[in-house]
N, C-alpha and C. Protein backbone atom coordinates (compact mmCIF):
# COMPACT_ATOMS: atom_id res chain seq x y z
N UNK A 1 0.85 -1.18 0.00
CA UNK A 1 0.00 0.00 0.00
C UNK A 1 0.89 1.23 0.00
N UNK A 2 0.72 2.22 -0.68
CA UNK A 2 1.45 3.08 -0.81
C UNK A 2 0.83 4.33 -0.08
N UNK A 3 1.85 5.43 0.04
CA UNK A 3 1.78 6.32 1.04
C UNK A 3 0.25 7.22 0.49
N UNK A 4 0.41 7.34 -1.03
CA UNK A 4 -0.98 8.25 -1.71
C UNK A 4 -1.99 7.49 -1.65
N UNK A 5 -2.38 6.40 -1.45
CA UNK A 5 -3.29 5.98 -1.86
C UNK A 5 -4.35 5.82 -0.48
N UNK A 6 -3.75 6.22 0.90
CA UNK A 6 -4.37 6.57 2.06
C UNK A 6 -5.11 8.03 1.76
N UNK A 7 -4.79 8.55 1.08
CA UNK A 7 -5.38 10.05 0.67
C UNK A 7 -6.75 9.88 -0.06
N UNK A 8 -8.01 10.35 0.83
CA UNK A 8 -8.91 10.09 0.20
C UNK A 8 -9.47 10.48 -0.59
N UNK A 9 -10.28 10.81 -1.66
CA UNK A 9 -10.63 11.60 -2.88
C UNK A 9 -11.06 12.37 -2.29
N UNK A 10 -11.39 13.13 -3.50
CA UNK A 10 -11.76 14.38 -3.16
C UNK A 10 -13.34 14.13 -3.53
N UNK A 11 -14.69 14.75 -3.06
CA UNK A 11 -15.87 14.80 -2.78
C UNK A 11 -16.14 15.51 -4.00
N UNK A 12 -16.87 15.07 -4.98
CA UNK A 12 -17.57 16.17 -6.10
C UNK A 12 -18.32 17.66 -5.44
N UNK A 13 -18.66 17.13 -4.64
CA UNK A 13 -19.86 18.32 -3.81
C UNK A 13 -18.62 19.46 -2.94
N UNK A 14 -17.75 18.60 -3.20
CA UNK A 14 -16.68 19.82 -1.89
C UNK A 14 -16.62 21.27 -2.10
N UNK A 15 -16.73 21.63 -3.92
CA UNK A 15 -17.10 23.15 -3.88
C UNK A 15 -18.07 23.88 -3.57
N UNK A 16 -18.67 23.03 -3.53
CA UNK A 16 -20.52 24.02 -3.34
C UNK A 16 -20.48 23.56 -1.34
N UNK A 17 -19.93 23.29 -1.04
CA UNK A 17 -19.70 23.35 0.68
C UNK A 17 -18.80 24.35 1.02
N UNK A 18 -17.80 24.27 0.12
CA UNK A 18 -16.76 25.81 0.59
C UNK A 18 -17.81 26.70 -0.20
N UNK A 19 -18.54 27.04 -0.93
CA UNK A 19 -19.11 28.41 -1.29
C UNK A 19 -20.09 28.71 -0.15
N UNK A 20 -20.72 27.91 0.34
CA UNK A 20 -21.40 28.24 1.45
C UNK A 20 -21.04 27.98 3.19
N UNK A 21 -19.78 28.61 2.56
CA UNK A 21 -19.14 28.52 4.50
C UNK A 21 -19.64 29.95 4.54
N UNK A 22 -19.49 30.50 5.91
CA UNK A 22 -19.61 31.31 6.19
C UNK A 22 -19.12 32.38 6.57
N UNK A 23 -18.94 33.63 5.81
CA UNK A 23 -17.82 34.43 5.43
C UNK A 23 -17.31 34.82 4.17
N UNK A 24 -17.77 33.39 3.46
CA UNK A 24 -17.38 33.70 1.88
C UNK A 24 -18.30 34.49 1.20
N UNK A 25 -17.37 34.98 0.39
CA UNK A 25 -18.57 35.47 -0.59
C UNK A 25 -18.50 34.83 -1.71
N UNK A 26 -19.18 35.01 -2.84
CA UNK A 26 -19.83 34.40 -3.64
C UNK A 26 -18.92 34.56 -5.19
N UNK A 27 -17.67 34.03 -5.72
CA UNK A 27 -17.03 34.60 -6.82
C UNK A 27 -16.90 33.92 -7.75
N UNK A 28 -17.22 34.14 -8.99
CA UNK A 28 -17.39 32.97 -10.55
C UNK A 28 -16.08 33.09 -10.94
N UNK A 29 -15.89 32.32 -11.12
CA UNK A 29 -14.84 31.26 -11.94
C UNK A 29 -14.94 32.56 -12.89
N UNK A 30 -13.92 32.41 -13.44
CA UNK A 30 -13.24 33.63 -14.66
C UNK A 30 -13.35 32.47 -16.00
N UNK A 31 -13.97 33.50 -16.36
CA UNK A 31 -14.42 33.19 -18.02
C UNK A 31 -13.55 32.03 -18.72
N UNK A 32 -12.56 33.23 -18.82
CA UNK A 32 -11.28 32.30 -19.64
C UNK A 32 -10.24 32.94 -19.07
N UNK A 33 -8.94 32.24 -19.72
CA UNK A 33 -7.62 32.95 -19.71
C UNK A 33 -7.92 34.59 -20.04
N UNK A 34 -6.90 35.74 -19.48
CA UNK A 34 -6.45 36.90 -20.19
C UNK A 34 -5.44 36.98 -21.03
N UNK A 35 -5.45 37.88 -22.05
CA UNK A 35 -4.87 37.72 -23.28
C UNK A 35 -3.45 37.42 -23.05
N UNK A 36 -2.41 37.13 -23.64
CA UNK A 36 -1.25 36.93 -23.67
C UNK A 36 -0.41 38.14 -23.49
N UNK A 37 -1.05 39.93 -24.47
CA UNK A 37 -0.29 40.75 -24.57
C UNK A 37 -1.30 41.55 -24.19
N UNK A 38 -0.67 42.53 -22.77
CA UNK A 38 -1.75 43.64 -22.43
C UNK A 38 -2.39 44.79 -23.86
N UNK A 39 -3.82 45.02 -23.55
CA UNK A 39 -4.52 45.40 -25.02
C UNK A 39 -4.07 46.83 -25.07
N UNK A 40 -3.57 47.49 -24.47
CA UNK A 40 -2.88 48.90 -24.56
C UNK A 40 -1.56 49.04 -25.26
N UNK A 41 -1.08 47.65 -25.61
CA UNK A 41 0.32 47.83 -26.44
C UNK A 41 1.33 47.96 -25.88
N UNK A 42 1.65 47.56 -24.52
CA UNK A 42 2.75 47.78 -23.74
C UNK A 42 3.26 46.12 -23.76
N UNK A 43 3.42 45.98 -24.94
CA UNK A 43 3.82 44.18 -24.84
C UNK A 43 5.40 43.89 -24.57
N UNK A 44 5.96 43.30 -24.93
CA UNK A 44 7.68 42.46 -24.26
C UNK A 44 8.17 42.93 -24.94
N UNK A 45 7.69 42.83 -26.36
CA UNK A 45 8.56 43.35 -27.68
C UNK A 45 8.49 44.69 -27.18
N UNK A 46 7.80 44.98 -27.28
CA UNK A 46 7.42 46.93 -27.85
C UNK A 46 8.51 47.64 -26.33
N UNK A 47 8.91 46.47 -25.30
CA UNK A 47 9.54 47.58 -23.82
C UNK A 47 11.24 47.37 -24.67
N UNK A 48 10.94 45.65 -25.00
CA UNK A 48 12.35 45.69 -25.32
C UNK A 48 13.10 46.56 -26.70
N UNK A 49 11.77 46.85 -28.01
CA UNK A 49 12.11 47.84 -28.51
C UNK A 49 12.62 49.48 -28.01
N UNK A 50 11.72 49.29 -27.54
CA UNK A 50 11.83 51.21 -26.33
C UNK A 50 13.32 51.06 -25.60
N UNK A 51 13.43 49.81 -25.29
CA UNK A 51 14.99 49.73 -24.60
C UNK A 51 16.29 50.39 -25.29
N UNK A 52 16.36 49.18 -26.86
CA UNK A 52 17.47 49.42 -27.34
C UNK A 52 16.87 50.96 -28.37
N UNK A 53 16.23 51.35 -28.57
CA UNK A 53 14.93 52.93 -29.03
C UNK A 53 16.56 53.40 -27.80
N UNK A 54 16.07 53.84 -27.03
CA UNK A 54 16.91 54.35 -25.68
C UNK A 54 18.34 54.39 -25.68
N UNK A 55 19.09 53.25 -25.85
CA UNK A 55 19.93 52.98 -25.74
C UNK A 55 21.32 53.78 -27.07
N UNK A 56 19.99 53.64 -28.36
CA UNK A 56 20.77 54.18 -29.37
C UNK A 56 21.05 55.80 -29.74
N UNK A 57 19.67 56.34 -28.96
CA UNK A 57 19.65 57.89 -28.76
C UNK A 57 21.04 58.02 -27.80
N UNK A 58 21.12 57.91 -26.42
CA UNK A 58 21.92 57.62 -25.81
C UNK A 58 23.25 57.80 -26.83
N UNK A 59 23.43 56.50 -27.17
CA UNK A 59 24.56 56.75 -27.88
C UNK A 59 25.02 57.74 -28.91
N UNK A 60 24.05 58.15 -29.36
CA UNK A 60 23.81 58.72 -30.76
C UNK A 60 24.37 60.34 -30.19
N UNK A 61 24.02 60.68 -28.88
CA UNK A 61 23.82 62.20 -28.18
C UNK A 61 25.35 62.29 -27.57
N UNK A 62 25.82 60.74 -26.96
CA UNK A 62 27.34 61.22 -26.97
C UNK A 62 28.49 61.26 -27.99
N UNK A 63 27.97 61.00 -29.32
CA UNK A 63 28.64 60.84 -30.16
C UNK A 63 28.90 62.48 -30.85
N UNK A 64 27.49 62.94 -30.32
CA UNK A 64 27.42 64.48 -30.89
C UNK A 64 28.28 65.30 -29.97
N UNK A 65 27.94 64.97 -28.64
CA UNK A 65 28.98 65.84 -27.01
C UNK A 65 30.19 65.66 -28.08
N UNK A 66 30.84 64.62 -28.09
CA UNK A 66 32.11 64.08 -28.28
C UNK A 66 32.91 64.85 -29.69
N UNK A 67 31.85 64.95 -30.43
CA UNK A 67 32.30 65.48 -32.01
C UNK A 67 32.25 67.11 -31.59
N UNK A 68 31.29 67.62 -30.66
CA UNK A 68 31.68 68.97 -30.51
C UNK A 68 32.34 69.23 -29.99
N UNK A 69 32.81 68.74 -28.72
CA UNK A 69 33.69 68.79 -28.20
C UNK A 69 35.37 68.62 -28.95
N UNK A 70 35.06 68.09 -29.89
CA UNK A 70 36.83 67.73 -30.57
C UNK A 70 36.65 68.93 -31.65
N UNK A 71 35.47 69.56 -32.31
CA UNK A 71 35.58 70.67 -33.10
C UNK A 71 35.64 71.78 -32.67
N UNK A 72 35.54 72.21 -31.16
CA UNK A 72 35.51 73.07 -30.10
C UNK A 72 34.43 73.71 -29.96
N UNK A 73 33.39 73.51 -29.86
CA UNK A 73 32.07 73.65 -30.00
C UNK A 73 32.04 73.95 -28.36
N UNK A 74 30.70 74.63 -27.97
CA UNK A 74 30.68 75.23 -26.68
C UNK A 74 30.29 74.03 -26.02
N UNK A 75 30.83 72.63 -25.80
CA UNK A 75 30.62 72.00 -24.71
C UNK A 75 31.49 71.72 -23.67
N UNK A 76 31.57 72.12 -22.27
CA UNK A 76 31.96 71.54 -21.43
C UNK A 76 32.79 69.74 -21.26
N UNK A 77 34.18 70.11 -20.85
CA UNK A 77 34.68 68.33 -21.13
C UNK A 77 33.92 67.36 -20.36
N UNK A 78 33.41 67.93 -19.02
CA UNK A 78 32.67 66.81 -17.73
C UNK A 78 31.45 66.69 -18.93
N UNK A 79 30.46 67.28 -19.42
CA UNK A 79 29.45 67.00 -20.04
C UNK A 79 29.23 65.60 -20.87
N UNK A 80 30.79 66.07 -21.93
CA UNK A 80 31.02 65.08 -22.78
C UNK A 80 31.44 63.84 -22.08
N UNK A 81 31.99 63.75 -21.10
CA UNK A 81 32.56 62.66 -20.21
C UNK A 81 31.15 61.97 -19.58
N UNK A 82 30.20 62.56 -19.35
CA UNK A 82 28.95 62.21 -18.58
C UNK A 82 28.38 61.44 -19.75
N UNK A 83 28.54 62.23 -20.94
CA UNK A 83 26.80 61.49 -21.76
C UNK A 83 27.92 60.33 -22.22
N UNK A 84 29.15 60.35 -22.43
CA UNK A 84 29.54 58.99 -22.80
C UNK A 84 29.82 58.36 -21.78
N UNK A 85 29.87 58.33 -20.36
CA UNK A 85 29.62 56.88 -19.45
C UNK A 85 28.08 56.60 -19.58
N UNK A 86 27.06 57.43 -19.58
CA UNK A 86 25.77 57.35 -19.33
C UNK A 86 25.67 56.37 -20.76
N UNK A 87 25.71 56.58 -21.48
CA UNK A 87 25.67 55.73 -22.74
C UNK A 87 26.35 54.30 -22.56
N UNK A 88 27.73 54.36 -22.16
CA UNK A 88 27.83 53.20 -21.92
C UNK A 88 27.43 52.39 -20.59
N UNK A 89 27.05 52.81 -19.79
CA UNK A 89 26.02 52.29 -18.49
C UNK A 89 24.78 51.89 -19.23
N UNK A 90 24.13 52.41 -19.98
CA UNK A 90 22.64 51.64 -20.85
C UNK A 90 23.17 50.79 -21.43
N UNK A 91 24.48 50.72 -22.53
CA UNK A 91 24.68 49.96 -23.01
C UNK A 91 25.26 48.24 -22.24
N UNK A 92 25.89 48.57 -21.32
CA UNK A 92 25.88 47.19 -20.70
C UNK A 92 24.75 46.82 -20.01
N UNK A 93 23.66 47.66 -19.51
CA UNK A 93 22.68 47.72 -19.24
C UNK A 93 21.65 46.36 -20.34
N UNK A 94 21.81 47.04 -21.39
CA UNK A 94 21.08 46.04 -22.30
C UNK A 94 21.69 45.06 -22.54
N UNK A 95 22.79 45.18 -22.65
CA UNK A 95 23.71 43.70 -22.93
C UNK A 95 23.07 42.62 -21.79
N UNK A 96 23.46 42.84 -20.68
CA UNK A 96 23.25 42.09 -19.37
C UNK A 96 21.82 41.37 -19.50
N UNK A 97 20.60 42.42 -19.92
CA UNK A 97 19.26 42.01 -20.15
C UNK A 97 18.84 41.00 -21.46
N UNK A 98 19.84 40.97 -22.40
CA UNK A 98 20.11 40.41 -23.69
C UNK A 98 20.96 38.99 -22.67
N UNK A 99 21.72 39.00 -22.26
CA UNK A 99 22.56 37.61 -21.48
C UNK A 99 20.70 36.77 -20.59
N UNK A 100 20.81 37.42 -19.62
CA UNK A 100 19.58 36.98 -18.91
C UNK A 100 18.40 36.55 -19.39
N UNK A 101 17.83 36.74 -20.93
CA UNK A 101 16.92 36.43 -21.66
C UNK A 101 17.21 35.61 -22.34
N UNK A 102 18.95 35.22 -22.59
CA UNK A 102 19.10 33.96 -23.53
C UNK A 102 19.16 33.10 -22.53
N UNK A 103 20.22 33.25 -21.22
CA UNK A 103 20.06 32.55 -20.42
C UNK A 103 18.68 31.51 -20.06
N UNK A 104 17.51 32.42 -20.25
CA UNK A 104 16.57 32.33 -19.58
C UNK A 104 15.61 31.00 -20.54
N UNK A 105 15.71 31.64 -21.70
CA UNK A 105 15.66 31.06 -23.11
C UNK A 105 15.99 29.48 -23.42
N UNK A 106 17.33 29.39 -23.03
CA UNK A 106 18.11 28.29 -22.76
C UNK A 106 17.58 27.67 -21.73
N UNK A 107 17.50 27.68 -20.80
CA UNK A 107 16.73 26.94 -19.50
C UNK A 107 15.36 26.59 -19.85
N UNK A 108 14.69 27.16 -20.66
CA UNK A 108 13.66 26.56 -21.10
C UNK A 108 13.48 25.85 -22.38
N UNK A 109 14.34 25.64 -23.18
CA UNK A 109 14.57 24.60 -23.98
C UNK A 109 15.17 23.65 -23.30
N UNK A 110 15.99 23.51 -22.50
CA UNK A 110 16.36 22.60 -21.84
C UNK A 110 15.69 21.59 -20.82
N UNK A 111 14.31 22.13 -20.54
CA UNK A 111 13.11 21.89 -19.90
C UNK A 111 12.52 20.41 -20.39
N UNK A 112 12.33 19.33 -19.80
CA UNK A 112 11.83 18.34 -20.43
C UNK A 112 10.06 18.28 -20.21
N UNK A 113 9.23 17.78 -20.94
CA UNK A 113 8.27 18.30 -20.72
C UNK A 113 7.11 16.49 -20.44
């Protein structure tokens, strides 16, 4: 005899006894699943687009500090020094999030089912 099989079934009627304990209130079962991608358009793709969207302005703005700065253009050297760490802080930024998603990726192909 095995250890599960002391476990006694479960009662068809057992839900309609917990709906009428006392205290509960009264809540239906949900239709169906909710959609896969919130309906406002804020989906996985569209953050991780906005990411590297971000990442390339970023770059794109210290490339301009940097070029005015070497043509002598009125920028400050700390300025130019700022928007190019800030650029490269997003940029490993996304890298890291790009590692963790293949990572993540990988662990689930690796998943036996």
């Amino acid at each position: 005899m095995s250890p599960l099989s002391s476990i006694p079934a479960v009662s068809p009627d057992l839900f309609s006894q917990i709906e009428r304990l006392p205290g509960t209130t009264d809540v239906a079962a949900p239709a169906a699943l909710p959609a896969a991608a919130p309906p406002d358009g804020n989906s996985f793709s569209s953050l991780l687009g906005k990411l590297v969207s971000d990442v390339n302005t970023q770059q794109q703005a210290a490339d301009q500090s940097v070029n005015a700065l070497q043509s002598g253009g009125n920028v400050p050297l700390h300025q130019a020094v700022i928007s190019m760490e800030e650029a490269n802080v997003s940029f490993q930024l996304m890298v890291e999030v790009r590692n963790r998603l293949l990572e993540s990726y990988q662990e689930i192909m690796r998943m036996q089912m």
